[in-house]
N, C-alpha and C. Protein backbone atom coordinates (compact mmCIF):
# COMPACT_ATOMS: atom_id res chain seq x y z
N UNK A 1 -65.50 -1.28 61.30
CA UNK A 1 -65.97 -0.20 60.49
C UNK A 1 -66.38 -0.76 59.13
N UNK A 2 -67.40 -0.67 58.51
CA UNK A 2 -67.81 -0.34 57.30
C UNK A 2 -68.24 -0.06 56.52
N UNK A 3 -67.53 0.55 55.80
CA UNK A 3 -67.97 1.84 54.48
C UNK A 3 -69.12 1.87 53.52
N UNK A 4 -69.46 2.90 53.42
CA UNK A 4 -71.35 2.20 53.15
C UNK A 4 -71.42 2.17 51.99
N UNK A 5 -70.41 2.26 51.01
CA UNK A 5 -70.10 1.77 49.28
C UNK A 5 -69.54 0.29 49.36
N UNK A 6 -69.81 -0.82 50.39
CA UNK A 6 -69.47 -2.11 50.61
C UNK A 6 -70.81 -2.37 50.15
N UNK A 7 -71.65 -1.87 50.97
CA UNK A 7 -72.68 -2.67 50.80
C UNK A 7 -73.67 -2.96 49.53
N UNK A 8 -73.65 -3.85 49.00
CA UNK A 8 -74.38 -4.21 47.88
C UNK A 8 -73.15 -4.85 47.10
N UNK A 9 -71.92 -5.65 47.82
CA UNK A 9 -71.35 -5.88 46.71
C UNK A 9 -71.73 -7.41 46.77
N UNK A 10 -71.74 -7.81 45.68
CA UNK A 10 -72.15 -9.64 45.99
C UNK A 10 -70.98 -10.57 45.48
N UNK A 11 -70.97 -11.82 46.35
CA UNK A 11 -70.37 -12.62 46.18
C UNK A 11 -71.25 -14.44 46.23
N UNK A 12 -70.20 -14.59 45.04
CA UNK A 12 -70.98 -16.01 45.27
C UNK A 12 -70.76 -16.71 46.12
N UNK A 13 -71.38 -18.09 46.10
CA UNK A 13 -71.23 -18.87 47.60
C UNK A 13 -69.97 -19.57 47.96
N UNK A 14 -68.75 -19.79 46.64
CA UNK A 14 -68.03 -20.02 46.98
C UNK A 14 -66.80 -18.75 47.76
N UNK A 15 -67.02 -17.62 47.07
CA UNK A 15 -66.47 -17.05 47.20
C UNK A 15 -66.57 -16.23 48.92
N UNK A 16 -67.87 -16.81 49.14
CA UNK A 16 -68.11 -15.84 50.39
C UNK A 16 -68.14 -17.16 51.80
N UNK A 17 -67.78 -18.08 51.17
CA UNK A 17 -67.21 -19.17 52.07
C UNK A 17 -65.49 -18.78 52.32
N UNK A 18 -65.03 -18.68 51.17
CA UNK A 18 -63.32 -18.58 51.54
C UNK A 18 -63.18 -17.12 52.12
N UNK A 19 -64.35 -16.51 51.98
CA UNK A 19 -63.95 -15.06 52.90
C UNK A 19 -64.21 -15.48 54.34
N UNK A 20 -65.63 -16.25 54.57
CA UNK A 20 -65.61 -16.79 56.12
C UNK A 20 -64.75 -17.54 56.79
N UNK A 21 -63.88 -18.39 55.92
CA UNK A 21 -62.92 -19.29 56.67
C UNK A 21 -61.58 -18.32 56.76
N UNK A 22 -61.44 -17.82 55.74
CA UNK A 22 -60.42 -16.79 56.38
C UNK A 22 -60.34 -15.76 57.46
N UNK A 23 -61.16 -15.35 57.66
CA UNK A 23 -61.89 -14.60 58.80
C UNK A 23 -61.69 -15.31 60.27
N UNK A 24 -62.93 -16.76 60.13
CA UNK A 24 -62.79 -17.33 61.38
C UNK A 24 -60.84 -17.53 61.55
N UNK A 25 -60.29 -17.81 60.52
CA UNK A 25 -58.90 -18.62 60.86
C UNK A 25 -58.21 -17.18 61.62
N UNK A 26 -58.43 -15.54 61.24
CA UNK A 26 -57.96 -14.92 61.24
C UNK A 26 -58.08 -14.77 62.69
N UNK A 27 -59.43 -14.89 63.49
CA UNK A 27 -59.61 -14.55 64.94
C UNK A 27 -59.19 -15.59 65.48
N UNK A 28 -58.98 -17.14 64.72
CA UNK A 28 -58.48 -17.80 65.82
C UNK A 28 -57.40 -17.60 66.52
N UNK A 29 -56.44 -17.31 65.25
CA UNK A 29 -55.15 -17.11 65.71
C UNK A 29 -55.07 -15.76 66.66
N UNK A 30 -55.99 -14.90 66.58
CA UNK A 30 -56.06 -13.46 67.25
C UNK A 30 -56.33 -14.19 69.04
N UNK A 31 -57.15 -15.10 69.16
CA UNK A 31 -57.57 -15.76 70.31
C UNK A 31 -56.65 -16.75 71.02
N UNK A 32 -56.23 -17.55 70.15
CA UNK A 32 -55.37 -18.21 70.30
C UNK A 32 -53.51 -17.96 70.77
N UNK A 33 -53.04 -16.95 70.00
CA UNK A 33 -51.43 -16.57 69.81
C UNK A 33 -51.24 -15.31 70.08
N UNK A 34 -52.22 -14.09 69.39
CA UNK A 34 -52.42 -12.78 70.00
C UNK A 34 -52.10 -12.32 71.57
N UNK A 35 -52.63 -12.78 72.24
CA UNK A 35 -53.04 -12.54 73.75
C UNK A 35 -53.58 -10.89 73.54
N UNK A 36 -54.28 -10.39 72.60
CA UNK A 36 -54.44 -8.96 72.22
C UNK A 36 -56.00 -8.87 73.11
N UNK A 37 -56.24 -7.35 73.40
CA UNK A 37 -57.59 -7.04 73.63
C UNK A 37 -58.37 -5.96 73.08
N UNK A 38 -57.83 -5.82 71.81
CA UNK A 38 -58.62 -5.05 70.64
C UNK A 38 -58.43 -5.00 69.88
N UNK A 39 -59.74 -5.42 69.07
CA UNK A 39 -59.55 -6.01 66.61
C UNK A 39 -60.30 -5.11 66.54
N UNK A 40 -59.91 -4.46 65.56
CA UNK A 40 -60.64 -3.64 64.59
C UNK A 40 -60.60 -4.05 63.00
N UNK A 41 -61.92 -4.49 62.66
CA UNK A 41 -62.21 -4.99 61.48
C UNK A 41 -62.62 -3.83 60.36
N UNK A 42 -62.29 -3.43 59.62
CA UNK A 42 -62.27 -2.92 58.42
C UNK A 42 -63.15 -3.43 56.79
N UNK A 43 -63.84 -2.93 56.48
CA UNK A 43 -64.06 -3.39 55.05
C UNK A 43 -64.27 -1.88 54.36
N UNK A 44 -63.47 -1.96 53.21
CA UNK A 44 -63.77 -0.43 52.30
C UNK A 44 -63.99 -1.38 50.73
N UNK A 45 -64.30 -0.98 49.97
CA UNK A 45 -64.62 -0.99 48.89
C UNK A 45 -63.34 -0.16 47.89
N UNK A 46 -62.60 -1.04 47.17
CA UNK A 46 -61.51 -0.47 46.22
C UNK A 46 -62.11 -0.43 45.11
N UNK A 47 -61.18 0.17 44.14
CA UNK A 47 -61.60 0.14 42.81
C UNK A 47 -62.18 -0.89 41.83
N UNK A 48 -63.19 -0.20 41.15
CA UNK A 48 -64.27 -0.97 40.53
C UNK A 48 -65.25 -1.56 41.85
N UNK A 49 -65.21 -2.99 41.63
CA UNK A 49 -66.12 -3.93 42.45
C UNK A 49 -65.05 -4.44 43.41
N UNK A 50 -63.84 -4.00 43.80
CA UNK A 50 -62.87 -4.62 44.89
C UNK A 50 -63.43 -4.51 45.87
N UNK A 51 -62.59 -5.04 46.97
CA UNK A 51 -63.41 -5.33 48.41
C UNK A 51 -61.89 -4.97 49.64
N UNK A 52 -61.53 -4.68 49.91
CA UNK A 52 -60.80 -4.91 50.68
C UNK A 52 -61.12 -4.84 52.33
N UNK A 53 -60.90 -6.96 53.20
CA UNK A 53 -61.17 -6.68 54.33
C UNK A 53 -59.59 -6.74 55.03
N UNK A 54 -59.85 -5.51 56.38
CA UNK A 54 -58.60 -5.53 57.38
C UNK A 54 -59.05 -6.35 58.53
N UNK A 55 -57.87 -6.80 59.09
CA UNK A 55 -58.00 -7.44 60.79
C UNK A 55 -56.82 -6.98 61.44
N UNK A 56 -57.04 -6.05 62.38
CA UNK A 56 -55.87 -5.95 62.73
C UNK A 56 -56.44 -5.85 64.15
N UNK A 57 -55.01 -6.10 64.82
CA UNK A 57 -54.91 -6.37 66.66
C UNK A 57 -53.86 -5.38 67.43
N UNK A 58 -53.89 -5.54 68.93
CA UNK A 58 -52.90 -4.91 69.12
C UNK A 58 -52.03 -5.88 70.15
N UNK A 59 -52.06 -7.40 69.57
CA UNK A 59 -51.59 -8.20 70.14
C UNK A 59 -50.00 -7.94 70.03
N UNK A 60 -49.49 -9.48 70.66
CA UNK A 60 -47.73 -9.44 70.59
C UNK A 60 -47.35 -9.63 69.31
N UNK A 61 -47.84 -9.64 67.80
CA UNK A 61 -47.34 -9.92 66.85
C UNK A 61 -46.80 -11.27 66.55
N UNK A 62 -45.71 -11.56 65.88
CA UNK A 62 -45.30 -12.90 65.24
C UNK A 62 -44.48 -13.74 65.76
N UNK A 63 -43.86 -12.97 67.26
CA UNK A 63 -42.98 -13.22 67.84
C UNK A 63 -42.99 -14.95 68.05
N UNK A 64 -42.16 -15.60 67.19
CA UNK A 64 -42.39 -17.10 67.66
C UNK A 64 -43.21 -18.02 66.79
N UNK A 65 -43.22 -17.34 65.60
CA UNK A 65 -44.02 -17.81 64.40
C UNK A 65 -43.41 -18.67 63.83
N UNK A 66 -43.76 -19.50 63.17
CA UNK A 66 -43.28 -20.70 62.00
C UNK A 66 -42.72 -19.74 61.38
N UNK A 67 -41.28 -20.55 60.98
CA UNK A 67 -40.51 -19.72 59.61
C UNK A 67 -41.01 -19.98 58.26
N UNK A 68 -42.49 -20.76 58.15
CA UNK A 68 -42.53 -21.38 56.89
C UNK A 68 -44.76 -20.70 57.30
N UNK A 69 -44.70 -20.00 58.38
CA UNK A 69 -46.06 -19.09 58.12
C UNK A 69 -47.09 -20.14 59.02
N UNK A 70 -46.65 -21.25 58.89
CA UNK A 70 -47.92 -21.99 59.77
C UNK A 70 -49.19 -22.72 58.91
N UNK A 71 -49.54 -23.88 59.14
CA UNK A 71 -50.85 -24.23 58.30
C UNK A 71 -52.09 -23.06 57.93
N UNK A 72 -52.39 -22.17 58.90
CA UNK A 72 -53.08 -21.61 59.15
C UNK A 72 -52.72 -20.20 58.14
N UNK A 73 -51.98 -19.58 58.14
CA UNK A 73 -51.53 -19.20 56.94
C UNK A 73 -51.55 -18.88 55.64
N UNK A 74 -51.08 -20.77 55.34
CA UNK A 74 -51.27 -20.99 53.96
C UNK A 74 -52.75 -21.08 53.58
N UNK A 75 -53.33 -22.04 54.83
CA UNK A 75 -54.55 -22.13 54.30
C UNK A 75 -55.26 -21.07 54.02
N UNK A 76 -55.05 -19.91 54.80
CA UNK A 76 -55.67 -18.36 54.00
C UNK A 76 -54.82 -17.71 52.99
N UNK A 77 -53.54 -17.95 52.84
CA UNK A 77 -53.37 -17.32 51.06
C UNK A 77 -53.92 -18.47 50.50
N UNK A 78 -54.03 -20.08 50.30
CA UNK A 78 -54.79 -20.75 49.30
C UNK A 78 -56.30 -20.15 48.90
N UNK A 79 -56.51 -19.77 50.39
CA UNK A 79 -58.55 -19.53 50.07
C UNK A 79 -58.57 -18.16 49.40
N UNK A 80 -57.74 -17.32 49.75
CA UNK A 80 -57.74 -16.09 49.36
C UNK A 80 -57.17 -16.03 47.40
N UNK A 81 -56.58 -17.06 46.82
CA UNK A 81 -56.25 -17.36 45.27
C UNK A 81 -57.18 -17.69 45.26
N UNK A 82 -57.78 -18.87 45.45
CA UNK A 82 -59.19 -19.91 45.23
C UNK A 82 -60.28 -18.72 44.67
N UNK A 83 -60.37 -17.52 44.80
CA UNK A 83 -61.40 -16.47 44.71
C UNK A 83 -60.94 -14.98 44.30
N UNK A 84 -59.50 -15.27 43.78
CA UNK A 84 -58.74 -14.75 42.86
C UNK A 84 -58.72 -13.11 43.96
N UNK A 85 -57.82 -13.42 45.11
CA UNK A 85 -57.76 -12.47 46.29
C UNK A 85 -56.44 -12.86 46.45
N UNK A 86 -55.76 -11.83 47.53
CA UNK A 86 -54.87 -11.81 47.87
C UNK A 86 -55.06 -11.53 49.71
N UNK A 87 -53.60 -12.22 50.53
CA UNK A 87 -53.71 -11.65 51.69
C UNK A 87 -52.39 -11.40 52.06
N UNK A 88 -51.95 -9.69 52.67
CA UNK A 88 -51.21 -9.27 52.96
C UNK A 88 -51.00 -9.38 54.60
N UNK A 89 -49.80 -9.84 54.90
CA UNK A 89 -49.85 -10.03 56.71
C UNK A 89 -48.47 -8.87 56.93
N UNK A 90 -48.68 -8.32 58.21
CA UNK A 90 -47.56 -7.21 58.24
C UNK A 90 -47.80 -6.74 59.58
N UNK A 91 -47.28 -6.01 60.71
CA UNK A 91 -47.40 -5.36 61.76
C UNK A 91 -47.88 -4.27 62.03
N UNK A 92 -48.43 -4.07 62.63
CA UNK A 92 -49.96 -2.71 63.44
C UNK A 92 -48.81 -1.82 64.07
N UNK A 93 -49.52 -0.06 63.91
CA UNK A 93 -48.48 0.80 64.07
C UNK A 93 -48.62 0.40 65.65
N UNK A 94 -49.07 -0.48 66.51
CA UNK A 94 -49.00 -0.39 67.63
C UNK A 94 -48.25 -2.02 68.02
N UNK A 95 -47.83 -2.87 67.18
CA UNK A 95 -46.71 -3.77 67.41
C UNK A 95 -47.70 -5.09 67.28
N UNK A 96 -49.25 -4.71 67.41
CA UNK A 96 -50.24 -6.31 66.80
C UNK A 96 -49.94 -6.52 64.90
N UNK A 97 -50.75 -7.58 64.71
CA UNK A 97 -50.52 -8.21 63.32
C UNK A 97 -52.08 -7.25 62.63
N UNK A 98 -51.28 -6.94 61.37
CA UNK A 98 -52.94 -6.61 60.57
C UNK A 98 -52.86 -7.49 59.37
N UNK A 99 -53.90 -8.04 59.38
CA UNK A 99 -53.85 -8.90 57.89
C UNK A 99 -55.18 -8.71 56.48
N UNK A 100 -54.44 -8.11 55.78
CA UNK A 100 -55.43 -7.41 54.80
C UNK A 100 -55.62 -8.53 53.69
N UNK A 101 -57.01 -8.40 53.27
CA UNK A 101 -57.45 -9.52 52.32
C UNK A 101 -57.96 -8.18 50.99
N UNK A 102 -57.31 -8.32 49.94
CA UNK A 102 -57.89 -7.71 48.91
C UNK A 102 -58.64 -8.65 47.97
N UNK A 103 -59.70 -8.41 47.37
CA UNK A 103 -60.95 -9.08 46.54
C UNK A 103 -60.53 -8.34 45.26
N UNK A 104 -60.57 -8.74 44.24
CA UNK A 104 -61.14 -7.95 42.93
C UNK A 104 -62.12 -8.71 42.57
């Protein structure tokens, strides 16, 4: 889904690189560890010029996760600071992972 006050927001090239690698990293793991068979991707537009994108699944969740989050992970909260973002990881009212990336 997305909200048609997204569109026109711009990002520079670095910034819209650490949104793509977070993204791809986000489906890998959806492909990879998930075993899920439906993402629903989200983008709404927050306050001011914010951005906020969702990924969420209705995979098995974390069950069996690194206690320390996994390379994969970190490397998306690093990319997500790098561009002065945040990423929230937490469980889908249906027991998959949703992982929200907020932009300001």
């Amino acid at each position: 889904k997305i909200d048609p006050s997204v569109i026109g927001i711009n990002f520079k090239m670095d910034e819209r690189r650490n949104i793509y690698l977070i993204l791809k990293e986000a489906f890998h793991n959806i492909i990879k560890h998930a075993k899920a068979d439906k993402v629903e991707i989200v983008f709404e537009k927050r306050t001011g010029d914010g951005l906020l994108i969702r990924v969420s699944d209705n995979g098995k969740g974390f069950d069996g996760m690194p206690k320390d989050g996994g390379n994969g992970i970190r490397n998306m909260q690093s990319r997500a600071g790098q561009i002065g973002g945040e990423i929230v990881i937490g469980t889908s009212v249906n027991g998959g992972t949703v992982i929200s990336l907020f932009i300001r």
